[in-house]
C-alpha atoms as a PDB file:
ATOM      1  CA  UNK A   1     -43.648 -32.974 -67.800  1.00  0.00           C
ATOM      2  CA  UNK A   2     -43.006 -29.838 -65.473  1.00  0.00           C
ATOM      3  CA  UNK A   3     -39.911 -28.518 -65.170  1.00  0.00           C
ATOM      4  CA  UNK A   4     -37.245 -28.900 -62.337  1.00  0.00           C
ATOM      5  CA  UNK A   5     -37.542 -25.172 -61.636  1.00  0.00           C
ATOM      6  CA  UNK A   6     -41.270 -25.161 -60.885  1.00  0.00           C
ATOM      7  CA  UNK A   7     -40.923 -27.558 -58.195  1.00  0.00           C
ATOM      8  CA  UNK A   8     -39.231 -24.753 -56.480  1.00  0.00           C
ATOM      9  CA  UNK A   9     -42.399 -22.000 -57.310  1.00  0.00           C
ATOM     10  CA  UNK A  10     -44.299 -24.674 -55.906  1.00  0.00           C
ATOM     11  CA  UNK A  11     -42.278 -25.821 -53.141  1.00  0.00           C
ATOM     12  CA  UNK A  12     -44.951 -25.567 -49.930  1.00  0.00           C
ATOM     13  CA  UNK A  13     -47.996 -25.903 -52.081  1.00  0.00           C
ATOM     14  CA  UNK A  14     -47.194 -29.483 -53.323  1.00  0.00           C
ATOM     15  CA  UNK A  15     -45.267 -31.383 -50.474  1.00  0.00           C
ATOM     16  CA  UNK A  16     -41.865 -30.809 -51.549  1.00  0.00           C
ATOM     17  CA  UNK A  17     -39.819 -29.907 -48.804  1.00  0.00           C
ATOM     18  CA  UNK A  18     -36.559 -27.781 -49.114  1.00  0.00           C
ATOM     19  CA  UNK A  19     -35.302 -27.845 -45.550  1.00  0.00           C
ATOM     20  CA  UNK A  20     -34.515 -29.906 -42.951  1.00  0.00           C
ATOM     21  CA  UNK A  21     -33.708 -29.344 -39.481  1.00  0.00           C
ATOM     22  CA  UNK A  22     -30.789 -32.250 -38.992  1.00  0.00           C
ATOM     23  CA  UNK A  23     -27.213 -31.042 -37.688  1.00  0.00           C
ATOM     24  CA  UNK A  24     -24.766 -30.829 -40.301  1.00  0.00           C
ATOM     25  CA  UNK A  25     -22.908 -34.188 -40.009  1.00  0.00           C
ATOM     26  CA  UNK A  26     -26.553 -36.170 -40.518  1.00  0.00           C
ATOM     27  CA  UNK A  27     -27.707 -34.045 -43.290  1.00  0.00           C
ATOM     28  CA  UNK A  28     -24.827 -34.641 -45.603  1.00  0.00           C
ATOM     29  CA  UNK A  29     -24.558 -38.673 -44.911  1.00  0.00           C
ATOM     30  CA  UNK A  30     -27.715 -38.600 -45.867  1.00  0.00           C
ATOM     31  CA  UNK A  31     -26.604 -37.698 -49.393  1.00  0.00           C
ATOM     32  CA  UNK A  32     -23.777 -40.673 -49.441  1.00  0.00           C
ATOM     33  CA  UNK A  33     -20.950 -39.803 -52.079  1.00  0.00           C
ATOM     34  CA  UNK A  34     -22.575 -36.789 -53.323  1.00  0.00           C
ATOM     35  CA  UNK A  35     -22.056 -35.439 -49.636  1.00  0.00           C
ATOM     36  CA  UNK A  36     -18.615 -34.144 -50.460  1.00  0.00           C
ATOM     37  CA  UNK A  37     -20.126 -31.639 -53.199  1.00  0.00           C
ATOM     38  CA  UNK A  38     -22.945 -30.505 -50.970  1.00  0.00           C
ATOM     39  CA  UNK A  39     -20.881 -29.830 -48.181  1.00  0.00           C
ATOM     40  CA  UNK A  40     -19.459 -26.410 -49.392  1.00  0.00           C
ATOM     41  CA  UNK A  41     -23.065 -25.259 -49.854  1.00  0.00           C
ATOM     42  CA  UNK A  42     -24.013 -26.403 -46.462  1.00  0.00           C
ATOM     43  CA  UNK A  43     -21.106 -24.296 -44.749  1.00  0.00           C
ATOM     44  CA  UNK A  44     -21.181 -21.227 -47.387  1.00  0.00           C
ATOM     45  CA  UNK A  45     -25.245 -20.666 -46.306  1.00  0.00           C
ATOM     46  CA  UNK A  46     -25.013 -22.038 -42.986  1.00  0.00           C
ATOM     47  CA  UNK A  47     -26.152 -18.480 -40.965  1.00  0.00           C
ATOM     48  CA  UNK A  48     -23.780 -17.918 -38.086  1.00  0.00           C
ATOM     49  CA  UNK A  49     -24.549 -19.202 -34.256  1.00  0.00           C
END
């Protein structure tokens, strides 16, 4: 079985899709309970407007 980290060397080659183009509020509900842990990441890498 591959390993987690070659999904990412072949994210774009094999459908798996890093980004996502939803505003901040519907990105992280998507992710339910887990949202509060993946919200520092989304505002640390967020660039600036």
């Amino acid at each position: 079985m591959p390993s987690v980290l070659r999904k990412f060397l072949l994210a774009g080659h094999g459908g798996l899709n890093l980004t996502h183009t939803d505003e901040r509020e519907v990105f992280l509900r998507r992710y339910g309970a887990a949202a509060d842990h993946l919200a520092p990441g989304w505002d640390a890498f967020t660039p600036p407007t």
